[in-house]
Protein backbone atom coordinates (compact mmCIF):
# COMPACT_ATOMS: atom_id res chain seq x y z
CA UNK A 1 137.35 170.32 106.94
CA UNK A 2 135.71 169.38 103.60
CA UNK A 3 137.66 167.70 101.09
CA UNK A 4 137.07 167.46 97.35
CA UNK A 5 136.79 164.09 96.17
CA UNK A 6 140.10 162.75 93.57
CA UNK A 7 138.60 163.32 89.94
CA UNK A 8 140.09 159.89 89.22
CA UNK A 9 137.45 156.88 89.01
CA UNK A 10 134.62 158.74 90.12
CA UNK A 11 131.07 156.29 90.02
CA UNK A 12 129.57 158.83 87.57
CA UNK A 13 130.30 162.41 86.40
CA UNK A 14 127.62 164.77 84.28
CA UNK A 15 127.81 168.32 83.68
CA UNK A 16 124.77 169.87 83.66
CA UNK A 17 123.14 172.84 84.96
CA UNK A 18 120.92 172.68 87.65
CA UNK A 19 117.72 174.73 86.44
CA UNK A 20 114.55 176.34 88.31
CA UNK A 21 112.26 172.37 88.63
CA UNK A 22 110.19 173.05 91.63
CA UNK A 23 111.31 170.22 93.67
CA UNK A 24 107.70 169.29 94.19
CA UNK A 25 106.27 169.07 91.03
CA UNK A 26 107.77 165.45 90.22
CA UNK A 27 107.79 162.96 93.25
CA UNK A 28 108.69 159.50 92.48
CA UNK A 29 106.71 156.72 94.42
CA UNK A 30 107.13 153.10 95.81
CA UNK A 31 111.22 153.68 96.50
CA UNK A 32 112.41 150.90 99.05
CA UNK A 33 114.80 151.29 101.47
CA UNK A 34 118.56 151.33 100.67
CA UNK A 35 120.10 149.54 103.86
CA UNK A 36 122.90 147.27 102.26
CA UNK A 37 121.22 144.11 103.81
CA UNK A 38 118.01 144.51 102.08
CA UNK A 39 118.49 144.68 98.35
CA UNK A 40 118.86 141.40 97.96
CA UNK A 41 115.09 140.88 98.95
CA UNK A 42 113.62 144.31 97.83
CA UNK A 43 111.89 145.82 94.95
CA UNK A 44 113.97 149.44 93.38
CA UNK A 45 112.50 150.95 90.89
CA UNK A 46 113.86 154.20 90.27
CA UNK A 47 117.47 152.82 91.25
CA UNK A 48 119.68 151.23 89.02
CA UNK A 49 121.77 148.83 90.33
CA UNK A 50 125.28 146.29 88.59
CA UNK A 51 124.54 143.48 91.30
CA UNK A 52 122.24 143.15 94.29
CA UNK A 53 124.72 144.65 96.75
CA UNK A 54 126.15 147.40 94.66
CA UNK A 55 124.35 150.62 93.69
CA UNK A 56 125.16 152.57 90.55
CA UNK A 57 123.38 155.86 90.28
CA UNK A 58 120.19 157.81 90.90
CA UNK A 59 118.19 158.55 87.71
CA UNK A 60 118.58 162.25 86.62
CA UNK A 61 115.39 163.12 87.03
CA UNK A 62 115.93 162.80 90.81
CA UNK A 63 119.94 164.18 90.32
CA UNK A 64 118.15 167.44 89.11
CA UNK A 65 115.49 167.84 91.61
CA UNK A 66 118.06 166.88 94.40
CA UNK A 67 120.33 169.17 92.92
CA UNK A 68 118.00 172.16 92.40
CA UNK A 69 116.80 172.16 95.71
CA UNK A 70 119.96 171.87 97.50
CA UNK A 71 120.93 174.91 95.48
CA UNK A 72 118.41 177.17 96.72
CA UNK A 73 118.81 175.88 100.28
CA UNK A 74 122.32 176.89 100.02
CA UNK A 75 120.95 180.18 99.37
CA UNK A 76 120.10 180.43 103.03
CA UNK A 77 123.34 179.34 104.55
CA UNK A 78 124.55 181.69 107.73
CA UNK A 79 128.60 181.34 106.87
CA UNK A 80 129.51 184.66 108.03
CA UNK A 81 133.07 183.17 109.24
CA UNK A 82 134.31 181.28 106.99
CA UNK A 83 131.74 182.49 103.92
CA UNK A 84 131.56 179.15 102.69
CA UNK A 85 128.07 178.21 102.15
CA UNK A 86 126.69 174.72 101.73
CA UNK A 87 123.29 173.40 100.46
CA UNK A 88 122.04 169.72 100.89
CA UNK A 89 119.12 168.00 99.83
CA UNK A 90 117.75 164.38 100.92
CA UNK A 91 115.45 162.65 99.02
CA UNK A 92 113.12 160.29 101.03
CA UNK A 93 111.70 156.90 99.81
CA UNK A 94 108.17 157.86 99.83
CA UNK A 95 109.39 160.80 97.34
CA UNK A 96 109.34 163.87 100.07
CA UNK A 97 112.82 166.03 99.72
CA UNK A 98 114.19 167.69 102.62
CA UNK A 99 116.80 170.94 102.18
CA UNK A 100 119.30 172.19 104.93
CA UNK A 101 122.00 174.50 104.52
CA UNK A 102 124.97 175.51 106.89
CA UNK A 103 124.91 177.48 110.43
CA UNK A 104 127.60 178.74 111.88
CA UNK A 105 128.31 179.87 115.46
CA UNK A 106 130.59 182.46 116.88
CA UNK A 107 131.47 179.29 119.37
CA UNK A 108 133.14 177.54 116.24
CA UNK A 109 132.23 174.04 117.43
CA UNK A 110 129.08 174.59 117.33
CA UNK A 111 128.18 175.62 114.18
CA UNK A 112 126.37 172.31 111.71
CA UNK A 113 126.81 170.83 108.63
CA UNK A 114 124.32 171.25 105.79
CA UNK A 115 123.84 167.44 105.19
CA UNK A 116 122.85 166.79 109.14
CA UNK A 117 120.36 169.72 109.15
CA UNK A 118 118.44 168.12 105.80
CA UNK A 119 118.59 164.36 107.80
CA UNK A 120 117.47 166.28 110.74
CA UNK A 121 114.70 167.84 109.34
CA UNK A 122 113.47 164.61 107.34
CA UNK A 123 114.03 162.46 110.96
CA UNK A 124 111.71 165.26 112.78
CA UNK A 125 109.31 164.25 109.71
CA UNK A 126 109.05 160.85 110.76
CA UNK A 127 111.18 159.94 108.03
CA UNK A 128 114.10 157.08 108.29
CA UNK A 129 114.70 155.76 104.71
CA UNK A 130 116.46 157.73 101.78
CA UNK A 131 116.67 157.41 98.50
CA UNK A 132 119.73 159.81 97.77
CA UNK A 133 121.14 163.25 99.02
CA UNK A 134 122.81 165.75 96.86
CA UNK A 135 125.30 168.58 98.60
CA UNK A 136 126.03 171.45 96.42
CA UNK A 137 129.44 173.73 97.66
CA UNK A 138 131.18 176.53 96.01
CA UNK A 139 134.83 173.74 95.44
CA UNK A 140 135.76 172.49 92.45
CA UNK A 141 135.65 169.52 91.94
CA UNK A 142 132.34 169.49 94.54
CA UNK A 143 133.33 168.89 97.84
CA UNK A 144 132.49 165.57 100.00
CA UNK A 145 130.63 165.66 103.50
CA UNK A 146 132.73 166.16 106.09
CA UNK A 147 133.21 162.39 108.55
CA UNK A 148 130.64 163.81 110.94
CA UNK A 149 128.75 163.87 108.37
CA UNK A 150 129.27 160.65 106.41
CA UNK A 151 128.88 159.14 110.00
CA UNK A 152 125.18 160.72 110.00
CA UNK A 153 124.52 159.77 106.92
CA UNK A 154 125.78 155.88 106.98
CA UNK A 155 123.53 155.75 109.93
CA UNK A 156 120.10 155.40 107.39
CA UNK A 157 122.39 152.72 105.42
CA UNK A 158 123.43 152.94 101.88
CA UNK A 159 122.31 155.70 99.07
CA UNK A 160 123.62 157.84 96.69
CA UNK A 161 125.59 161.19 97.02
CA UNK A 162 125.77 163.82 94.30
CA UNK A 163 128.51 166.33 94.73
CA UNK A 164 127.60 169.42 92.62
CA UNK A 165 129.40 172.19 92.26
CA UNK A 166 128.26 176.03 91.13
CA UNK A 167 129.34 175.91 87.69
CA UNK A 168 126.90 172.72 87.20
CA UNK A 169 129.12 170.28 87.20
CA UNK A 170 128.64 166.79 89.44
CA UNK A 171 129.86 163.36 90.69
CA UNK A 172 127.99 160.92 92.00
CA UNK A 173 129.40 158.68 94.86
CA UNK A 174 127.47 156.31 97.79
CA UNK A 175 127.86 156.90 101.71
CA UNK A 176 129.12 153.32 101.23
CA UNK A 177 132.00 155.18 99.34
CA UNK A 178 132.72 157.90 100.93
CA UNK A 179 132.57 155.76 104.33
CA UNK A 180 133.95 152.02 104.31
CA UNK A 181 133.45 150.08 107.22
CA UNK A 182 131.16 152.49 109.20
CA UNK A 183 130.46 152.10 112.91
CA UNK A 184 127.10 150.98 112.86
CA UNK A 185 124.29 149.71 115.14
CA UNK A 186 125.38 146.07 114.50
CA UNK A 187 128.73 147.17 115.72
CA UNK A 188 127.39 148.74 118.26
CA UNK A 189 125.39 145.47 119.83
CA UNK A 190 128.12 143.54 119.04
CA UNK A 191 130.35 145.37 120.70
CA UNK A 192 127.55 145.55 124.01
CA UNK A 193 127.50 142.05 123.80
CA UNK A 194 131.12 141.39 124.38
CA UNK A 195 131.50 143.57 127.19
CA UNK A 196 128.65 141.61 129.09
CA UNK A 197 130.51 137.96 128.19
CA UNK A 198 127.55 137.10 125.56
CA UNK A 199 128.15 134.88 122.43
CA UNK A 200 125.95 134.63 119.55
């Protein structure tokens, strides 16, 4: 199940109402990709960051085109069981956006999340490095990504996450955030490596 993230000590919130941009018409260049482990050594310019290894926000000119198209992806949700439709939007570091919305099944489990049809459809792209994703729900406050999804998400690295709601209203969070300590492929080979007795 979803769940709405605590209003308290949210990264950033704005109210504002997400309007009819074309997605298209404004596409940022020359964004870098947002794995933790690179931003020491990396060039950012339309991110703003406190420190090297902590993100702050997206600009709002991306917020609002992220937002926006999400929106009208949601539009085209298939939620005829639970009626709760879902919009998501990823923005890509060459400056291409992505949109997926919800599916459900009559076999519950498999039905998808919004957020892992927009990574899907940037991945089929040829696309592995993202600059943000916004997710737009009927809650309020916005809802979060579900884990599956956070899990999909943390597996491109480190971005930031708008949670927008219908009223216009949004938060702004990172998949670093919403998922501490994620399972990883570093994880992963370390975890292969002590199974076959190997030490770095």
């Amino acid at each position: 199940m979803r769940q709405a993230l605590p209003p308290k000590n949210p990264i950033s919130r704005r109210s504002k109402t997400p309007g009819p941009q074309d997605p298209t018409t404004s596409r940022p260049q020359d964004l870098t990709p947002s794995r933790p482990r690179d931003l020491k050594t990396r060039r950012r310019p339309f991110l703003e960051f406190e420190e090297p290894d902590k993100m702050r926000k997206m600009n709002h000119e991306q917020i609002d085109m992220l937002v926006s198209a999400a929106s009208e992806a949601r539009k085209n949700a298939h939620a005829p069981y639970s009626g709760y439709c879902v919009g998501a939007a990823v923005l890509t570091t060459d400056g291409r956006i992505f949109v997926g919305c919800n599916v459900e099944n009559a076999s519950y489990g498999l039905s998808v999340c919004a957020e892992r049809h927009a990574i899907a459809a940037a991945v089929s792209a040829g696309c592995r490095k993202f600059a943000g994703v916004a997710v737009v729900t009927q809650s309020d406050p916005p809802a979060a990504p579900c884990g599956a999804c956070r899990q999909v998400l943390a597996e491109f690295g480190d971005f930031p996450v708008i949670l927008a709601g219908l009223d216009g209203s949004s938060q702004t969070t990172t998949v670093r955030d919403l998922l501490p300590n994620a399972f990883d492929a570093e994880a992963l080979a370390e975890a292969s490596d002590n199974k076959s007795g190997r030490t770095s």
